[in-house]
Protein backbone atom coordinates (compact mmCIF):
# COMPACT_ATOMS: atom_id res chain seq x y z
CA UNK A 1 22.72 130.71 -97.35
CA UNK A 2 22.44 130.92 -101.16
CA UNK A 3 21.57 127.94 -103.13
CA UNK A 4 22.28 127.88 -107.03
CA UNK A 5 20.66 125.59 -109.54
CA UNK A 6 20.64 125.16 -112.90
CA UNK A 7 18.02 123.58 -115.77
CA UNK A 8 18.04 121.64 -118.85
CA UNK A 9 17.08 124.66 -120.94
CA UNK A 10 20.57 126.26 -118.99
CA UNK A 11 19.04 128.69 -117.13
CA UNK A 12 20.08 129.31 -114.03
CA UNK A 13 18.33 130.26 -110.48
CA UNK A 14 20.23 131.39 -107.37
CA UNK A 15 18.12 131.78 -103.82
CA UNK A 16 18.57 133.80 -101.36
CA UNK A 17 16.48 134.61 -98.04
CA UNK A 18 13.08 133.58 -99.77
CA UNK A 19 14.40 135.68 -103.32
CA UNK A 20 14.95 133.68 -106.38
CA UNK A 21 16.87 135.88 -108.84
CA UNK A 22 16.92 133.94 -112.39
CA UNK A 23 19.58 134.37 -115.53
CA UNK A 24 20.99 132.40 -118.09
CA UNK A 25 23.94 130.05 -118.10
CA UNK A 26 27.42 130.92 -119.85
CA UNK A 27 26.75 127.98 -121.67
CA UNK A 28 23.67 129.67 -123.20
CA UNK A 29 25.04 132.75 -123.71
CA UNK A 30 27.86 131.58 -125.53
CA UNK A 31 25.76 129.44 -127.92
CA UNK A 32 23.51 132.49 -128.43
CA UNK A 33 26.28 134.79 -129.29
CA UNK A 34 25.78 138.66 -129.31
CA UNK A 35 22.71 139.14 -127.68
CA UNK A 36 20.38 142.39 -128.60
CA UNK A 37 17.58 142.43 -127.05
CA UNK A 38 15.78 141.15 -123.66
CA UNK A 39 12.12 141.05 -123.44
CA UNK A 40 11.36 140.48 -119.17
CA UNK A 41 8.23 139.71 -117.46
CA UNK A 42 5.90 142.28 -115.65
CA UNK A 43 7.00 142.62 -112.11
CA UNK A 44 3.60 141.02 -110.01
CA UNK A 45 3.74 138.47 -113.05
CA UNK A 46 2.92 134.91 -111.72
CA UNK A 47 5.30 132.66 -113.76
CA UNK A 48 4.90 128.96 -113.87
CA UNK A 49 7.92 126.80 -113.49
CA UNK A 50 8.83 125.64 -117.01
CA UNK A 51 6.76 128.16 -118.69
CA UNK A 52 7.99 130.90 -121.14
CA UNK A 53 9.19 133.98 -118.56
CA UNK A 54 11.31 135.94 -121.19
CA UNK A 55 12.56 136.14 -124.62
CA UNK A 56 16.60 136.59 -125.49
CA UNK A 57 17.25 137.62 -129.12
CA UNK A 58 20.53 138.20 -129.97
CA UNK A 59 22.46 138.16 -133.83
CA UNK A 60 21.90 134.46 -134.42
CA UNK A 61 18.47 133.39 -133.25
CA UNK A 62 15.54 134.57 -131.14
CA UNK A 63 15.30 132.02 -127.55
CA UNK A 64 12.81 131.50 -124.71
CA UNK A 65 13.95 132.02 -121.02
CA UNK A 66 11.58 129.32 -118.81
CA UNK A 67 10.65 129.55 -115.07
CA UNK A 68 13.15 127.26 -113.20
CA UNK A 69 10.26 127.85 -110.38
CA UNK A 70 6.48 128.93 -110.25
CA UNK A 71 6.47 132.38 -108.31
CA UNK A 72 5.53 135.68 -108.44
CA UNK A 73 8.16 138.01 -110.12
CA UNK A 74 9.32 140.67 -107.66
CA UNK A 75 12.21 142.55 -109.85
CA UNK A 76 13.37 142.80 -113.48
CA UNK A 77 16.90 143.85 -114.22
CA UNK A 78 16.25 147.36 -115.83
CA UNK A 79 19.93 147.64 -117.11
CA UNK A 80 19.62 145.04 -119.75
CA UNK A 81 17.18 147.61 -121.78
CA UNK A 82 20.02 149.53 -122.51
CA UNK A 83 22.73 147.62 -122.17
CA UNK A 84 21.42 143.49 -123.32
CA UNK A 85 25.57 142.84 -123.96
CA UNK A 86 25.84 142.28 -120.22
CA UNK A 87 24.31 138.69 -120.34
CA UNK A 88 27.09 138.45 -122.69
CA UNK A 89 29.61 139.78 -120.31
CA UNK A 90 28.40 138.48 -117.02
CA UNK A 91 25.55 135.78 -117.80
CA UNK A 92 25.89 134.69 -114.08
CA UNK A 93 25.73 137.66 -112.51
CA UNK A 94 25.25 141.70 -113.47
CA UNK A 95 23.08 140.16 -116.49
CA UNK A 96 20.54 138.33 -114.27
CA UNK A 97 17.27 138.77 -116.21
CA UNK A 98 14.18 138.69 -113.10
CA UNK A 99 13.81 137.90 -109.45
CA UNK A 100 10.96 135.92 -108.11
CA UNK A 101 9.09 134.92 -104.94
CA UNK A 102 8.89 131.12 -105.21
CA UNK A 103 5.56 129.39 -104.50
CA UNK A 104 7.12 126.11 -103.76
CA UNK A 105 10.56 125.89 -102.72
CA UNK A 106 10.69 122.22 -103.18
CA UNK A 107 10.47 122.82 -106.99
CA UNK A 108 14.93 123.17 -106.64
CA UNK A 109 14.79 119.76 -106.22
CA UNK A 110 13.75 118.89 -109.50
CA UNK A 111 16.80 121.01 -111.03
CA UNK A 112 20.28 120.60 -110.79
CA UNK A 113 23.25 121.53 -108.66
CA UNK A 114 26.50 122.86 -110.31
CA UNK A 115 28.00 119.65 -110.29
CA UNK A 116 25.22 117.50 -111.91
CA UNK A 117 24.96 120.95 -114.39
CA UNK A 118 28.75 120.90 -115.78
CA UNK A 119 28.65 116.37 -116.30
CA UNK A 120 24.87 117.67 -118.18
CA UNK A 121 26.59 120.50 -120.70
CA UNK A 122 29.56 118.24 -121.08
CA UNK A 123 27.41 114.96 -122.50
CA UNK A 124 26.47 117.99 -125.44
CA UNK A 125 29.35 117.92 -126.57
């Protein structure tokens, strides 16, 4: 059973048998615009949840990417080194940025489910 959630920063973290494979949102993308460059964590990386875990630069302004969970990081999506438009394309999918090994899966229920996620994005207006 997968389980997606979603953070304040709009990233967004989908779990599946014990993997936790992390991306933006389409919200973020879209306020980001073009993005050019991905900068992704060393696989055996231990990330900490709200830490910095990536950078996203694209033509407007250089952002942070923060651990939705503490975990090791177990995969980085290789494609977005040559092709960064893809977050652009398919934030919540194909342009997933790392997968991780959580340390705590009781960490998801500090972030929030699609629901709570859309009512959050809509109060910015």
């Amino acid at each position: 059973m997968s389980i997606l959630r979603f953070t304040r920063e709009h990233e967004w973290v989908r779990l599946d048998d014990g993997e936790a494979t992390v991306g933006i949102t389409d919200f973020a993308q879209s306020r980001l615009g073009d993005v050019v460059y991905v900068e992704l964590p060393e696989i055996g990386r231990a990330l900490v949840k709200g830490r910095e875990a990536a950078v996203v630069e694209s033509v407007k302004a250089a952002s942070d990417v923060y651990a939705p969970l503490s975990g090791a990081v177990t995969a980085v999506n290789a494609a977005l080194a040559n092709d960064p438009g893809l977050i652009n394309r398919a934030a919540m999918g194909d342009g997933w940025f790392f997968k991780l090994k959580p340390a705590d899966r009781a960490e998801l229920d500090d972030l929030m489910d699609e629901t709570a996620y859309t009512a959050f994005i809509k109060e910015l207006g």
